[in-house]
N, C-alpha and C. Protein backbone atom coordinates (compact mmCIF):
# COMPACT_ATOMS: atom_id res chain seq x y z
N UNK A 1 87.71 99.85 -6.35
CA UNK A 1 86.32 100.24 -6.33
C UNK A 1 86.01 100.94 -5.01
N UNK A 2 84.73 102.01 -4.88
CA UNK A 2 84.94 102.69 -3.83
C UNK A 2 83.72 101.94 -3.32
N UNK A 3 83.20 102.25 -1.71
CA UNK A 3 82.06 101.88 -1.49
C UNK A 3 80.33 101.92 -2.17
N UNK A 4 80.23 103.45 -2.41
CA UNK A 4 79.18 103.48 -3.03
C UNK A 4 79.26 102.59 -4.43
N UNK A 5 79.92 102.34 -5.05
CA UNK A 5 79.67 101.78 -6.19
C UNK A 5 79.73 100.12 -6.17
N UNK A 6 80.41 100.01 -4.99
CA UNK A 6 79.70 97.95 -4.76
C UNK A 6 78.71 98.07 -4.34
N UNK A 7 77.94 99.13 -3.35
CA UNK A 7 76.82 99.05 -2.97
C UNK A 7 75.94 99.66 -4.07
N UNK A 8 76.22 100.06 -5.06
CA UNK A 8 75.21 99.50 -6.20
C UNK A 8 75.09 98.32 -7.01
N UNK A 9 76.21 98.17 -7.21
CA UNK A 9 76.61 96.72 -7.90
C UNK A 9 76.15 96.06 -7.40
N UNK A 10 75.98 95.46 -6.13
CA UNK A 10 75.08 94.93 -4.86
C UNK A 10 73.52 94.72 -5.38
N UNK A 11 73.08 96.35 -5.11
CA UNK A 11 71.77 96.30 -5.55
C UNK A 11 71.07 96.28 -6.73
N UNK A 12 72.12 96.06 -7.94
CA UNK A 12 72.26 96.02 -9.30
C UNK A 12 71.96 94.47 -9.14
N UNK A 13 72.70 93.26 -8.73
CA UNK A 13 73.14 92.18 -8.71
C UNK A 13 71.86 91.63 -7.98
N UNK A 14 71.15 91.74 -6.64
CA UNK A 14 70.40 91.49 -6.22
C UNK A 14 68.94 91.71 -7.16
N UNK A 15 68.76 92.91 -7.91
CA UNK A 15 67.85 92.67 -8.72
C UNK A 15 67.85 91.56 -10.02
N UNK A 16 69.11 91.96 -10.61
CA UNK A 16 68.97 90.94 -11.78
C UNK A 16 69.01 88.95 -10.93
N UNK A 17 69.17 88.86 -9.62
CA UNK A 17 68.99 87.63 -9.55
C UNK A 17 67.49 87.34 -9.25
N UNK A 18 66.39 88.44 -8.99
CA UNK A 18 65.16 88.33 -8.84
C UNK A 18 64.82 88.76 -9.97
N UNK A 19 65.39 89.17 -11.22
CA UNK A 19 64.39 89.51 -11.97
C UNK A 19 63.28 90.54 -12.02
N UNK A 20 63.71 91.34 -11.28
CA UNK A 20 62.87 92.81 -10.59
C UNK A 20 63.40 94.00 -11.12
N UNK A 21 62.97 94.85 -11.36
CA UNK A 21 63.04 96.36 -12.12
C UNK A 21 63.41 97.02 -10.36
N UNK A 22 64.26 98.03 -11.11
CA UNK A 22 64.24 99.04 -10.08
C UNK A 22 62.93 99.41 -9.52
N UNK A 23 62.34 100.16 -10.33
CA UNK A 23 60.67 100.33 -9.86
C UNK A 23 60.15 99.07 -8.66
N UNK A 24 60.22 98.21 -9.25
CA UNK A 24 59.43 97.38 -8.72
C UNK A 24 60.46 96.93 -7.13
N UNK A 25 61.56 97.26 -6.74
CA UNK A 25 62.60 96.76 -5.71
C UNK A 25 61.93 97.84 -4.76
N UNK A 26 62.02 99.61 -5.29
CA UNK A 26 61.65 100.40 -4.81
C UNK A 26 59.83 100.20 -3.73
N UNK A 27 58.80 99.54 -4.71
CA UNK A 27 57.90 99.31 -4.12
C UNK A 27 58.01 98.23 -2.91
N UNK A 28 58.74 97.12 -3.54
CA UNK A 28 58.66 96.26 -2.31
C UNK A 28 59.18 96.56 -1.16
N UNK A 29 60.45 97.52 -1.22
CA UNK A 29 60.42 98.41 0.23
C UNK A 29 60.40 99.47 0.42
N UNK A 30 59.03 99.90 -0.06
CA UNK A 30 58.21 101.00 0.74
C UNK A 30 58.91 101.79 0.80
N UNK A 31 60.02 102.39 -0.77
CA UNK A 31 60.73 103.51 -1.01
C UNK A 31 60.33 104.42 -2.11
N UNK A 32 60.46 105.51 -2.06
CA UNK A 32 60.44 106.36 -3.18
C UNK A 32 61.17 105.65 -4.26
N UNK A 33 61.10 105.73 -5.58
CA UNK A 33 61.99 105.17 -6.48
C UNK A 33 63.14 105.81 -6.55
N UNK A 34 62.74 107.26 -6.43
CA UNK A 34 64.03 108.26 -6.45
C UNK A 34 65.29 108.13 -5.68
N UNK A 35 64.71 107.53 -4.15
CA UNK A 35 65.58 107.15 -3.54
C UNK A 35 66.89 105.89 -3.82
N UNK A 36 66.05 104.75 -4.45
CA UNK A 36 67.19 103.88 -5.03
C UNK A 36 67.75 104.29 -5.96
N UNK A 37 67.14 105.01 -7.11
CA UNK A 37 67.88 105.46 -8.29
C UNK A 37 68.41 106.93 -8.04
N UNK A 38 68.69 107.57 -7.06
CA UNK A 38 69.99 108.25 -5.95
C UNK A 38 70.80 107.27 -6.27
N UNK A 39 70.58 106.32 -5.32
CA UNK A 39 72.22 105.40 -4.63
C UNK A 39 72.15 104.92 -6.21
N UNK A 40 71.74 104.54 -7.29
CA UNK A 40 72.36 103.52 -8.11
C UNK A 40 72.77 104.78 -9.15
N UNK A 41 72.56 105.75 -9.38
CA UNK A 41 72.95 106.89 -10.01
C UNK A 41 74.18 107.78 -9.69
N UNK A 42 74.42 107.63 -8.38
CA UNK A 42 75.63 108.44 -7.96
C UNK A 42 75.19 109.50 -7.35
N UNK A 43 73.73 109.82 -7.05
CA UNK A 43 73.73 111.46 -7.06
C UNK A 43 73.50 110.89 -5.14
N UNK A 44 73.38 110.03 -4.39
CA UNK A 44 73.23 109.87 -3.09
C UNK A 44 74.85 109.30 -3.05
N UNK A 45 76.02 110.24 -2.50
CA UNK A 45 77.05 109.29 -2.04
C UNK A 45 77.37 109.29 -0.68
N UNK A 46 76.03 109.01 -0.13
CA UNK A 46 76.41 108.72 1.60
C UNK A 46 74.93 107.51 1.53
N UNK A 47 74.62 106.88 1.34
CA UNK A 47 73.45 106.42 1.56
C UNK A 47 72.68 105.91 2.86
N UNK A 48 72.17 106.21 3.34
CA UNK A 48 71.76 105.66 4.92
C UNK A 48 71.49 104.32 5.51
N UNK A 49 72.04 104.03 6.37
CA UNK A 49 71.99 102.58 6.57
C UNK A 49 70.38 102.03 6.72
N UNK A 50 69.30 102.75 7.38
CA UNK A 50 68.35 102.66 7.34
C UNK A 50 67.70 102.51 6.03
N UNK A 51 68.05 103.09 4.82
CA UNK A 51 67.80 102.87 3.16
C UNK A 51 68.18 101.48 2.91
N UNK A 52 69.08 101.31 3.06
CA UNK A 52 69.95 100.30 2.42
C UNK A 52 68.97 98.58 3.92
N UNK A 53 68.73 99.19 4.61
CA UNK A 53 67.92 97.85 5.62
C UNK A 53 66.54 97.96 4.61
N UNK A 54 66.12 98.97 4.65
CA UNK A 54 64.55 98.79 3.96
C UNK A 54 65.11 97.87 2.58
N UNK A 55 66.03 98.06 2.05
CA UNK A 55 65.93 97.31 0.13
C UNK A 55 66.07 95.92 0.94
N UNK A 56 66.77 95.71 2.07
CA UNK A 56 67.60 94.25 2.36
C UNK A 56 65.77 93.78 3.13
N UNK A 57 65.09 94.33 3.56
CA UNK A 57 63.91 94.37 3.99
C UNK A 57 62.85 93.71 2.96
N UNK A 58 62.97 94.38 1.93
CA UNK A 58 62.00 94.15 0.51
C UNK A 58 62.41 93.16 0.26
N UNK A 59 63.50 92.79 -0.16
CA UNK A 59 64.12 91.33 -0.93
C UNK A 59 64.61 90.35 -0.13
N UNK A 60 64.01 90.73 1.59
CA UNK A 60 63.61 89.34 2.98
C UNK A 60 65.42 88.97 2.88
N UNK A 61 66.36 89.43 3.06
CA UNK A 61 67.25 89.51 2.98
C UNK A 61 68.03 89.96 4.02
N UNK A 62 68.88 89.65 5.17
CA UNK A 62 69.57 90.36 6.24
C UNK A 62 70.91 91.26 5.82
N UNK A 63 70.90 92.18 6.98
CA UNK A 63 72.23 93.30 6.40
C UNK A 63 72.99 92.46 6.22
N UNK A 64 73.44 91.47 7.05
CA UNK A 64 74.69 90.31 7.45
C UNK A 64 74.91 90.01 5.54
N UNK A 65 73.64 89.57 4.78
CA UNK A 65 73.64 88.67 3.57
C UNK A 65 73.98 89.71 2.17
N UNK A 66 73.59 90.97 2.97
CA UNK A 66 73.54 92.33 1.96
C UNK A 66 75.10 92.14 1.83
N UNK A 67 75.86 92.15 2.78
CA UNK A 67 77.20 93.40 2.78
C UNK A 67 78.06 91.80 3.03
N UNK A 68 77.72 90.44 2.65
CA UNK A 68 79.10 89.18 2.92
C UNK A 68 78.99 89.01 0.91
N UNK A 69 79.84 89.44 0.92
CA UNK A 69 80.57 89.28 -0.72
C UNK A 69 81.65 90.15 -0.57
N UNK A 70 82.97 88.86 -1.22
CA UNK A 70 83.96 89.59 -2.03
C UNK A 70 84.17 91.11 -2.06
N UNK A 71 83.29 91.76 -2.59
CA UNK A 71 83.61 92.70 -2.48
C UNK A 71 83.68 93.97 -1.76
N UNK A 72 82.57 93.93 -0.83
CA UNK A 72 82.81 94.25 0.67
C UNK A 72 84.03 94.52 1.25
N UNK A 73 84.24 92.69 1.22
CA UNK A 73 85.63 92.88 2.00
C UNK A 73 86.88 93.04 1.05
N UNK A 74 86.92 93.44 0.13
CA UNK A 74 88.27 94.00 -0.65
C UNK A 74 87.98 95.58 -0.44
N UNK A 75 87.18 95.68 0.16
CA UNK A 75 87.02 97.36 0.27
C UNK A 75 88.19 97.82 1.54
N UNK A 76 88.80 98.84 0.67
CA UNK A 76 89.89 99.82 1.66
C UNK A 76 89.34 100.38 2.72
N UNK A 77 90.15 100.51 3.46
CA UNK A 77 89.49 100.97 4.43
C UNK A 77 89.28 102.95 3.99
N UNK A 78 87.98 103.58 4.75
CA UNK A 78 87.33 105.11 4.38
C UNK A 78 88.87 105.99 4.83
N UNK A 79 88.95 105.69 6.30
CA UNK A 79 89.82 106.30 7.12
C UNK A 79 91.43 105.47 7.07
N UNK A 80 92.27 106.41 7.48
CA UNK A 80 93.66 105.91 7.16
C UNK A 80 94.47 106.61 7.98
């Protein structure tokens, strides 16, 4: 799996454990919707760390709690 796509799975996973619509993740941090459904669509494949703090922001959540799963760390490394 590459990065962008755990970091949707991520934010895929974090909604269905709140029970929250995209729409509604988007409002709670004070994002365009377009912007999350970029990163969960594929069409954002760099996403900004500042994006990705605002969702971890909305759902009172730290980067630390965003990015500690499994799958994170099975991620290859970018550079080689």
């Amino acid at each position: 799996m590459d990065t962008i796509t755990v970091i949707k799975n991520r934010i895929l996973q974090l909604c269905a454990e709140r029970n929250i619509s995209i729409n509604k993740l988007a409002t709670m941090c004070a994002l365009p919707p377009s912007s999350v459904k970029n990163i969960l669509y594929g069409r954002s494949t760099d996403p900004k760390i500042l994006t990705i703090k605002k969702i971890c922001d909305g759902l009172d959540i730290t980067l630390a709690e965003f990015f500690s799963t499994p799958e994170f760390d099975a991620l290859e490394q970018e550079i080689k």
